[in-house]
N, C-alpha and C. Protein backbone atom coordinates (compact mmCIF):
# COMPACT_ATOMS: atom_id res chain seq x y z
N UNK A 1 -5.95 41.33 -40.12
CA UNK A 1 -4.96 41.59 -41.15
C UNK A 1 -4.19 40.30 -41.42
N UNK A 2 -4.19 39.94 -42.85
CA UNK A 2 -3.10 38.66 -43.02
C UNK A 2 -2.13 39.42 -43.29
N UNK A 3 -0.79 38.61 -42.64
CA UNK A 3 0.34 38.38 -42.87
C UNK A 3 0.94 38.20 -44.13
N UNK A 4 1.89 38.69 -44.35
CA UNK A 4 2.26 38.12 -45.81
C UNK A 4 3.75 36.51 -45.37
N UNK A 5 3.46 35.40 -46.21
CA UNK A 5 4.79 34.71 -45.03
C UNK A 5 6.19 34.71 -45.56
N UNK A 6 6.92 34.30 -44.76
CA UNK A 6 8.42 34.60 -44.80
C UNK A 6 8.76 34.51 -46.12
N UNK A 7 10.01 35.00 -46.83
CA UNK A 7 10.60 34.74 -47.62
C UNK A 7 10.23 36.51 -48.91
N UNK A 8 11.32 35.47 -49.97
CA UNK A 8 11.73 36.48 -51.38
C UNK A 8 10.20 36.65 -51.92
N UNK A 9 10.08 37.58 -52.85
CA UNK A 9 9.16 36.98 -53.70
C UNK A 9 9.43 35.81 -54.86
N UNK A 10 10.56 36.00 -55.00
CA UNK A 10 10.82 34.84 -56.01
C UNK A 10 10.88 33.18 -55.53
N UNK A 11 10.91 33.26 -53.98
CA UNK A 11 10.87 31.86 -53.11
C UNK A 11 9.50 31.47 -52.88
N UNK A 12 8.44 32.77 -52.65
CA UNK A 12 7.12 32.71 -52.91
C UNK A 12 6.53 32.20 -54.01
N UNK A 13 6.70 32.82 -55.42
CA UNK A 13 6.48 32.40 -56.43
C UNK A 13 6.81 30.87 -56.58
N UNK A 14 8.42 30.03 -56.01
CA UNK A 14 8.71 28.77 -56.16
C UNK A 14 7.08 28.09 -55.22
N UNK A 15 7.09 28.37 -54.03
CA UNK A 15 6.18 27.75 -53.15
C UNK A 15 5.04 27.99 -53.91
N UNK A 16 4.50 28.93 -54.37
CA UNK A 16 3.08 28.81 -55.32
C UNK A 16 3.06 28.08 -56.70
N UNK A 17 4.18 27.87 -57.24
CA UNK A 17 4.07 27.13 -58.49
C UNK A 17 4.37 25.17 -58.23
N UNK A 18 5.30 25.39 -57.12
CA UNK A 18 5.31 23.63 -56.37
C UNK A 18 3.99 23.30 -56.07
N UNK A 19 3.16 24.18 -55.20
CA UNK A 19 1.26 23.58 -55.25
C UNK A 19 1.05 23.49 -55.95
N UNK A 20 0.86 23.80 -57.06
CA UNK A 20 0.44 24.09 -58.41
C UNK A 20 0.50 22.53 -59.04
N UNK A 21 1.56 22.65 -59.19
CA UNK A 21 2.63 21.17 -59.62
C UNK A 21 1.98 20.18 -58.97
N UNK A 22 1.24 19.98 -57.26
CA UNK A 22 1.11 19.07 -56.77
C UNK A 22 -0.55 18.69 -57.19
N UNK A 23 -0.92 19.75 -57.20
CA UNK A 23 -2.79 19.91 -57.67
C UNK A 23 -2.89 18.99 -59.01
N UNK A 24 -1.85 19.14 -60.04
CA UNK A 24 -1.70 18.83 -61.41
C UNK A 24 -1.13 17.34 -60.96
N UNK A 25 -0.05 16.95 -59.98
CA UNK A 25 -0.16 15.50 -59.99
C UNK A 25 -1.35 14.38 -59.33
N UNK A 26 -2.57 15.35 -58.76
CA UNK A 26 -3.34 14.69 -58.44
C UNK A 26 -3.61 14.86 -56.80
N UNK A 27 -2.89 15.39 -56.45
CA UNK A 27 -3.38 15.68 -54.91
C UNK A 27 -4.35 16.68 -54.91
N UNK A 28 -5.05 16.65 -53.73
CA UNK A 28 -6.25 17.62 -53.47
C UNK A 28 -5.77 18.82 -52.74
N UNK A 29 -6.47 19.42 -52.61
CA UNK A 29 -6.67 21.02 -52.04
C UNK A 29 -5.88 20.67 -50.89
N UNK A 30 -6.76 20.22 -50.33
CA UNK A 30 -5.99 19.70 -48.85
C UNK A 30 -5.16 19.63 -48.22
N UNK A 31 -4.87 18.12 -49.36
CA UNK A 31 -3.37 17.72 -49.20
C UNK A 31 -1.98 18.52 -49.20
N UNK A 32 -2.41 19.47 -50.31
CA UNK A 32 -1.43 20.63 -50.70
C UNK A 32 -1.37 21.37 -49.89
N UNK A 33 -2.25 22.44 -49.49
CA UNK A 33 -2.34 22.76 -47.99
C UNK A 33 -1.65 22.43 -46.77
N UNK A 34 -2.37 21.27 -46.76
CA UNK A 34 -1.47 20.43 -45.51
C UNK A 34 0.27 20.70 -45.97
N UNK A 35 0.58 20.48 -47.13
CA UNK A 35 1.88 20.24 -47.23
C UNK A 35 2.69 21.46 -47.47
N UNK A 36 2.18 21.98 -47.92
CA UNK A 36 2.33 23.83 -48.37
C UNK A 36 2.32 24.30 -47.17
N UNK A 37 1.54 24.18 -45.66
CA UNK A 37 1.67 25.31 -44.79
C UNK A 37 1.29 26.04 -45.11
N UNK A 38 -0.71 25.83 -45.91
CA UNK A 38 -0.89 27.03 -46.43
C UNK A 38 -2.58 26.79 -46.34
N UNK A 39 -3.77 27.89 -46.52
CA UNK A 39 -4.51 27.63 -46.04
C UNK A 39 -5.57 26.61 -47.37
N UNK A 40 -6.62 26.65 -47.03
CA UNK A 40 -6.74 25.90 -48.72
C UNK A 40 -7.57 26.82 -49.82
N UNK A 41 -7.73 28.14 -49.20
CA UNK A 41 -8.16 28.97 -50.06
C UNK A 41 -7.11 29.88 -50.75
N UNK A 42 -5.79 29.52 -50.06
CA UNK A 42 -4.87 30.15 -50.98
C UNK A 42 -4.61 29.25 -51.98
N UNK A 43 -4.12 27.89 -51.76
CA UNK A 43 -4.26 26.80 -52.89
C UNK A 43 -5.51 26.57 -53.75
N UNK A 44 -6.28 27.31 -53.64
CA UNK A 44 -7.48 27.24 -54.75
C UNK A 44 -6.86 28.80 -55.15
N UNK A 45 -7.20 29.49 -54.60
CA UNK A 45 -6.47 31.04 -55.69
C UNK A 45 -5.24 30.74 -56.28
N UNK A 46 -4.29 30.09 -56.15
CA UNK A 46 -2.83 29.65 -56.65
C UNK A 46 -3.28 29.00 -57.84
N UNK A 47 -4.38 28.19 -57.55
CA UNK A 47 -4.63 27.38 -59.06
C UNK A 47 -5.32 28.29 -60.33
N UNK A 48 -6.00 28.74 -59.70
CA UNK A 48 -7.12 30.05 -60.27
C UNK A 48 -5.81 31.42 -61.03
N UNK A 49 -4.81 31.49 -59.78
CA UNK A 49 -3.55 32.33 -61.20
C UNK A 49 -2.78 31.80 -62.21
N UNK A 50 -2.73 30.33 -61.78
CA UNK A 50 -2.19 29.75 -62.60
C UNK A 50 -2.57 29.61 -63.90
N UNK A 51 -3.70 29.73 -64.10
CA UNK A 51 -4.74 29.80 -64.99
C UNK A 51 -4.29 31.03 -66.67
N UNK A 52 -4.01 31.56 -65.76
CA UNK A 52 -3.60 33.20 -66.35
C UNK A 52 -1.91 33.31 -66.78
N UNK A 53 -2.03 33.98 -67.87
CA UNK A 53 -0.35 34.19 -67.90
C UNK A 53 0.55 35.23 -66.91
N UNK A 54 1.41 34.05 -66.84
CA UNK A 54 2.17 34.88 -65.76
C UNK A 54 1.69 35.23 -64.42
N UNK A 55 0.43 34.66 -64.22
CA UNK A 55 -0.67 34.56 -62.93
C UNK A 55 0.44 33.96 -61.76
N UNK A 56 1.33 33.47 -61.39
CA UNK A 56 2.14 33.12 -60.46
C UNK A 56 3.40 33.72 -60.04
N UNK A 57 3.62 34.26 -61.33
CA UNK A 57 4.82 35.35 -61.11
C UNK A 57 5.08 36.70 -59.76
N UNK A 58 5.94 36.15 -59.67
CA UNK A 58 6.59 37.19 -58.58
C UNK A 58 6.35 38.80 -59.08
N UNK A 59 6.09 39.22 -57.46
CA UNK A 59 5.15 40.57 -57.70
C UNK A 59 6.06 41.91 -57.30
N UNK A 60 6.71 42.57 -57.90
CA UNK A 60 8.19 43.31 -57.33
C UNK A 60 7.33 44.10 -55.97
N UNK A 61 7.62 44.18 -54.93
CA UNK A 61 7.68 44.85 -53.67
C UNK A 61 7.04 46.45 -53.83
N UNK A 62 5.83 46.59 -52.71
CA UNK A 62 4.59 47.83 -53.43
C UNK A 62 5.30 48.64 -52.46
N UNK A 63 5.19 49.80 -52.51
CA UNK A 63 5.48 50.66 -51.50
C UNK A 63 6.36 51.55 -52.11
N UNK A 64 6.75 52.30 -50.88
CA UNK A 64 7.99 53.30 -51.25
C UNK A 64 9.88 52.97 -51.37
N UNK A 65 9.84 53.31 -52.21
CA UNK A 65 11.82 52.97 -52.50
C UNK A 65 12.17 52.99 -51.39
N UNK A 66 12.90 51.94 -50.89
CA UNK A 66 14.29 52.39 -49.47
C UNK A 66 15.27 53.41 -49.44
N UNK A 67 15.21 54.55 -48.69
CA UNK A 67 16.19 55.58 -48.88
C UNK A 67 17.97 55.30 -48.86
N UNK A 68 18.02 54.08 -47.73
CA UNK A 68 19.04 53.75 -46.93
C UNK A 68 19.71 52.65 -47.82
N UNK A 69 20.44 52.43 -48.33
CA UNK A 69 21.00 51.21 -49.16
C UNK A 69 21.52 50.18 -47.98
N UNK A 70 21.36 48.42 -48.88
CA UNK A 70 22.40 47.70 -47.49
C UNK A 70 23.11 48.13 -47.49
N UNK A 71 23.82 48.53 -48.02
CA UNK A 71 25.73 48.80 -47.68
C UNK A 71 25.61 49.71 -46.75
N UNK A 72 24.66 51.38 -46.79
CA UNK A 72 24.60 52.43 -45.81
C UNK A 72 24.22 51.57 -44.48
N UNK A 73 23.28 50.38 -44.39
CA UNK A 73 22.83 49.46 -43.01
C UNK A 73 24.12 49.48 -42.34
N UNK A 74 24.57 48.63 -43.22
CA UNK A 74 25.66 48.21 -42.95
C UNK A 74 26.37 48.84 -41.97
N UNK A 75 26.96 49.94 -42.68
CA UNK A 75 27.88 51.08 -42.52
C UNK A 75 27.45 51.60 -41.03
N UNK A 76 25.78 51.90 -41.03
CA UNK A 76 25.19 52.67 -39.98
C UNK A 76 25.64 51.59 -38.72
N UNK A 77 25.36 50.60 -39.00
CA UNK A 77 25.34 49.52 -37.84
C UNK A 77 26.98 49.36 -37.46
N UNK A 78 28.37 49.53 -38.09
CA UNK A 78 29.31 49.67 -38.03
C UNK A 78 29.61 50.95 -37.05
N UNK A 79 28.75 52.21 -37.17
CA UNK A 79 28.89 53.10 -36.94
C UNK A 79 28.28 53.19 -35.43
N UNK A 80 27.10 52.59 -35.36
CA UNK A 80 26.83 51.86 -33.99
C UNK A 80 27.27 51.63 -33.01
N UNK A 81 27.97 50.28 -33.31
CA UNK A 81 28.53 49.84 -32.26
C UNK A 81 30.08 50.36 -31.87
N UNK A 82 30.22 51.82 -32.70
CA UNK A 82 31.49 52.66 -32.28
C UNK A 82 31.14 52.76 -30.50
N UNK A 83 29.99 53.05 -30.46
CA UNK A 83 29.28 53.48 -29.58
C UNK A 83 28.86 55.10 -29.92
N UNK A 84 27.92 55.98 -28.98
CA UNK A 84 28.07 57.53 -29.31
C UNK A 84 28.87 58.67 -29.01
N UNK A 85 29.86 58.21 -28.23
CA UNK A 85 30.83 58.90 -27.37
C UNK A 85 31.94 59.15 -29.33
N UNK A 86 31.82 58.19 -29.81
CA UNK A 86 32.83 58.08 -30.61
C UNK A 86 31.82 58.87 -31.80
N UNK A 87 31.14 59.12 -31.49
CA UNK A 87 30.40 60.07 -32.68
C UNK A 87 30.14 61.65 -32.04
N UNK A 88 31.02 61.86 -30.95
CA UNK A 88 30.61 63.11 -30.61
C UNK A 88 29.75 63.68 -29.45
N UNK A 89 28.80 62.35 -28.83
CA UNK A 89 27.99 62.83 -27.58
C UNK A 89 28.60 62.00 -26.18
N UNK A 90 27.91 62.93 -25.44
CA UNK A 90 28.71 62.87 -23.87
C UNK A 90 28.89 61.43 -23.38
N UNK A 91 27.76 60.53 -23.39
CA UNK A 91 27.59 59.18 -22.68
C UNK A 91 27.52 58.21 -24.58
N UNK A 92 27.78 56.93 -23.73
CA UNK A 92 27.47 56.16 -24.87
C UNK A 92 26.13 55.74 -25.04
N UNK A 93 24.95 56.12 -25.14
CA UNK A 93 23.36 55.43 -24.83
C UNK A 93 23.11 56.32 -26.33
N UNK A 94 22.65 54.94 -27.38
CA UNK A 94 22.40 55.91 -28.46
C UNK A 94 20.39 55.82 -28.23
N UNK A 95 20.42 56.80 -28.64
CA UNK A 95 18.48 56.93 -28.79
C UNK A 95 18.16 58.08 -29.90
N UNK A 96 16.96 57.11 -30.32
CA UNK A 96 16.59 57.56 -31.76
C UNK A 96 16.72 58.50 -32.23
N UNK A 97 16.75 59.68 -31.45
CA UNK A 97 17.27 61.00 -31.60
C UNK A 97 18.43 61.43 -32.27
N UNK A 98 18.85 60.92 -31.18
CA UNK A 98 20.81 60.68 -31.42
C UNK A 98 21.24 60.09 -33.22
N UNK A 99 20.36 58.38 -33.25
CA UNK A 99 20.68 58.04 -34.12
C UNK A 99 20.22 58.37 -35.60
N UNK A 100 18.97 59.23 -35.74
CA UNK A 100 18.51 60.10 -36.79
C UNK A 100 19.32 61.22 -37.13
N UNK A 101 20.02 61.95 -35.93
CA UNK A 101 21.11 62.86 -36.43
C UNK A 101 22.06 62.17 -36.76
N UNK A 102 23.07 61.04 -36.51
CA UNK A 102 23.83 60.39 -36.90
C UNK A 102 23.32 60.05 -38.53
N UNK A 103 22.28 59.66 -38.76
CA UNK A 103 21.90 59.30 -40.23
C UNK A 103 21.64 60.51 -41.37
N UNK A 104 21.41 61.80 -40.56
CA UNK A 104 21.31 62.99 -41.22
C UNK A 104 22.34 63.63 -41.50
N UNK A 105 23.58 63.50 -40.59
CA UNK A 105 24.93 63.76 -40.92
C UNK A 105 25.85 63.25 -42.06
N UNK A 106 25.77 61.90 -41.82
CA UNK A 106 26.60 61.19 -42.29
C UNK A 106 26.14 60.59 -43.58
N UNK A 107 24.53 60.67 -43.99
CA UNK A 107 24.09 59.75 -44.93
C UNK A 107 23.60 61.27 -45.90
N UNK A 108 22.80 62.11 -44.95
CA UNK A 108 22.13 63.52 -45.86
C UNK A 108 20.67 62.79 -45.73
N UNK A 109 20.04 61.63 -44.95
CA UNK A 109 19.14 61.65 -45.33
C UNK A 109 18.42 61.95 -43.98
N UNK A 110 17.22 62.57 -44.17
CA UNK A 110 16.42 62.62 -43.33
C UNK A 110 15.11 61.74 -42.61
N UNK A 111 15.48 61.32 -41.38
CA UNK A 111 13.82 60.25 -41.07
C UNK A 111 13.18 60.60 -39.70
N UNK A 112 12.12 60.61 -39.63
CA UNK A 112 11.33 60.73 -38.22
C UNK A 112 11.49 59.76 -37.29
N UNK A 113 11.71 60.46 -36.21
CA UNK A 113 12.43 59.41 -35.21
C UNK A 113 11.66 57.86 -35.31
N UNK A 114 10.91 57.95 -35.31
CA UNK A 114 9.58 57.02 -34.93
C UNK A 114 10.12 55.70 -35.74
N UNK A 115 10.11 56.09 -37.52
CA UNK A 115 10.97 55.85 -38.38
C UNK A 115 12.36 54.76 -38.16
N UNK A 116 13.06 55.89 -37.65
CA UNK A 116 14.57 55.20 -36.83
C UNK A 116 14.14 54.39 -36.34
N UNK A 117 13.27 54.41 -35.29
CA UNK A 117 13.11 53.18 -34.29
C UNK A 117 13.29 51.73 -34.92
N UNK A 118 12.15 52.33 -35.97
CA UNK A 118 11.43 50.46 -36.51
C UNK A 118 12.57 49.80 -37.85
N UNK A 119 13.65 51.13 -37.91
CA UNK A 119 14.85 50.61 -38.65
C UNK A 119 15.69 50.09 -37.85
N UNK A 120 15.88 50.28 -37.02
CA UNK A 120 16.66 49.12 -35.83
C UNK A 120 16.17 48.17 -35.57
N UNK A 121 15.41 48.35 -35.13
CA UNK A 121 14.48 47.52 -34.78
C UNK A 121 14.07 46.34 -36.06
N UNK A 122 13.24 46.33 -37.16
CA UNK A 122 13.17 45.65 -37.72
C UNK A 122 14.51 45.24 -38.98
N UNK A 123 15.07 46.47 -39.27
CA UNK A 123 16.11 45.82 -40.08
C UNK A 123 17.18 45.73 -39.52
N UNK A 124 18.30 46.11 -39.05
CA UNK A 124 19.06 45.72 -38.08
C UNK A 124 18.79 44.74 -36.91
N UNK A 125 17.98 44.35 -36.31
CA UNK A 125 17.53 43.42 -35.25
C UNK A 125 18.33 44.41 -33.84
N UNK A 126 18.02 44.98 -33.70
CA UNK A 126 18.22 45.61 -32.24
C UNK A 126 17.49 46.00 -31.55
N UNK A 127 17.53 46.06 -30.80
CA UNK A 127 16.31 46.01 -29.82
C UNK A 127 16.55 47.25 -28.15
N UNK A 128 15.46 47.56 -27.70
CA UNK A 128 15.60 48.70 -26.87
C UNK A 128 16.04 48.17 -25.51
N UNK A 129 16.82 48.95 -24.88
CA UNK A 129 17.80 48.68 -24.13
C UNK A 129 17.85 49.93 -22.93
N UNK A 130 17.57 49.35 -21.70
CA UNK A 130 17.66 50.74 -20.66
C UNK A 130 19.18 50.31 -19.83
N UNK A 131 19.79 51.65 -19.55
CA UNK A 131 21.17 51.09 -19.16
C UNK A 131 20.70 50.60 -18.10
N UNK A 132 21.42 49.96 -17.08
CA UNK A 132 21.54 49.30 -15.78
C UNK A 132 21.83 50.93 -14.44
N UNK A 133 20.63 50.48 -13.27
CA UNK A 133 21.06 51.57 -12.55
C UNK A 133 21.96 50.96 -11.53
N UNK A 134 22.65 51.40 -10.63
CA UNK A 134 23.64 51.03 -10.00
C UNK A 134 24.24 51.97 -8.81
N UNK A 135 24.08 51.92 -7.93
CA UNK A 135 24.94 52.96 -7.10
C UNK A 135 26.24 53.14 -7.36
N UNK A 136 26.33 53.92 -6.96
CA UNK A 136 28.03 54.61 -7.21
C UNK A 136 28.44 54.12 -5.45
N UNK A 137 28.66 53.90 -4.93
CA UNK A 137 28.55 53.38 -3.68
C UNK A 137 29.00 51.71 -3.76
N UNK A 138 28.59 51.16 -4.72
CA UNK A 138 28.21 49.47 -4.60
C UNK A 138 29.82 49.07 -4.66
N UNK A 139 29.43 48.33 -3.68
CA UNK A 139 30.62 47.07 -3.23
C UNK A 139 30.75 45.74 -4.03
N UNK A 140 31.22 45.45 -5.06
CA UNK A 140 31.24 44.02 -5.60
C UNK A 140 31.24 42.95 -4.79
N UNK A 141 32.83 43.09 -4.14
CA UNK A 141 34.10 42.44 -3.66
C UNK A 141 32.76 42.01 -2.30
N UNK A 142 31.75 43.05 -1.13
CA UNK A 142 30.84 42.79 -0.52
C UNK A 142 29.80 42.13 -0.30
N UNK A 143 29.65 42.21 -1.83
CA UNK A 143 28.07 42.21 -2.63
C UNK A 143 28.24 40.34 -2.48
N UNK A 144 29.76 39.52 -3.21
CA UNK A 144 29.59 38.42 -3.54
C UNK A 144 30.26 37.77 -2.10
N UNK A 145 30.55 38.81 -1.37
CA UNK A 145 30.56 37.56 0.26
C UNK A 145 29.30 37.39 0.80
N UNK A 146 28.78 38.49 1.24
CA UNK A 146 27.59 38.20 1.51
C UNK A 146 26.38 37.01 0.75
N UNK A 147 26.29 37.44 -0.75
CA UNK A 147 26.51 36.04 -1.44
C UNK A 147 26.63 34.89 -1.17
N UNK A 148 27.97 34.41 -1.00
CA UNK A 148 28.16 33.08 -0.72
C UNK A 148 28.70 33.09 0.48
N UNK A 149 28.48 33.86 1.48
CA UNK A 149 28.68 33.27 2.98
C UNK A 149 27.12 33.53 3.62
N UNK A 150 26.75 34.70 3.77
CA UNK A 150 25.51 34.69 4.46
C UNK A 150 24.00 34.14 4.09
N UNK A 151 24.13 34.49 2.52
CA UNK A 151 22.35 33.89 2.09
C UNK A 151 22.63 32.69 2.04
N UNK A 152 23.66 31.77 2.02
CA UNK A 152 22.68 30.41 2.22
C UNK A 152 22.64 30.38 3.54
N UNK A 153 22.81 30.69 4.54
CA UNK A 153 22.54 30.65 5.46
C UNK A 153 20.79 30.92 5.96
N UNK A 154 20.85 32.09 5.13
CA UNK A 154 19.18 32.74 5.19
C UNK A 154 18.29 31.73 4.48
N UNK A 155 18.58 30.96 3.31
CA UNK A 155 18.23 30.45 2.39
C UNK A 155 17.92 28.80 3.26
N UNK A 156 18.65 28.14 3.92
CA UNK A 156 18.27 27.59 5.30
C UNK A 156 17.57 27.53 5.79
N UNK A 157 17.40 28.37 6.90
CA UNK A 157 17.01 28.89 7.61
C UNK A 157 15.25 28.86 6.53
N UNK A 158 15.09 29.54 5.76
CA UNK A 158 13.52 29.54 4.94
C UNK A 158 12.98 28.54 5.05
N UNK A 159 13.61 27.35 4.58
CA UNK A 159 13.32 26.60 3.89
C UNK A 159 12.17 25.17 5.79
């Protein structure tokens, strides 16, 4: 599967019409390539649309409409880092569950968890997170003498 690469379509369109531009001042496939960060069969198809009207023009985005507006991102991600305690559930650990009802409440819209995930995940940039386990027992104040009085001692001693 190719990739499609970074950017707008309209920053795309700039990067396909600058090869374009460079083919026409006399550089080769290649060269353009080389300089484009691009392979050289896309710089031969770039020249080949160019050809055509409007053959370079930016291509509006295929797929299905976004349900979620930025501003709702926004909002959701505001709503986030309330934590979930502040939205109503027992602990603060939000999971996709959690956060699909949060989006069904508050927005009316509905998504499959699965869905949620890869909206955090890819549009928000967040990423999955297991809390920390910990005894209920644990000694800090213990934890950092032992620390710095006994392991270098052990640490010594290894070596």
């Amino acid at each position: 599967m190719v990739m499609r690469p970074p950017g707008s379509a309209e920053a795309l369109e700039r990067r396909r019409r600058h090869a374009v531009a460079l083919l026409d001042e006399g550089y080769t496939q290649a060269e353009v390539a080389r300089r484009m960060k691009a392979s050289e069969s896309s710089v031969h198809r770039w020249r080949k649309m160019a050809r055509r009207k409007n053959g370079l023009a930016a291509k509006p985005p295929t797929g299905r409409k976004r349900r979620m507006t930025k501003a709702q991102h926004r909002r959701l991600e505001r709503m986030l880092a309330q934590g979930a305690q502040a939205h109503g559930w027992a602990n603060d650990l939000w999971t996709t569950p959690r956060v699909t009802e949060l989006i069904r409440r508050e927005f009316g819209i509905e998504y499959h968890v699965d869905h949620v995930y890869r909206l955090l995940v890819q549009q928000l940039g967040w990423s999955s997170q297991k809390p920390e386990r910990r005894a209920r027992e644990r000694d800090e104040a213990t934890i950092e003498r032992w620390r710095c009085q006994q392991f270098p001692h052990i640490k010594k001693r290894s070596a």
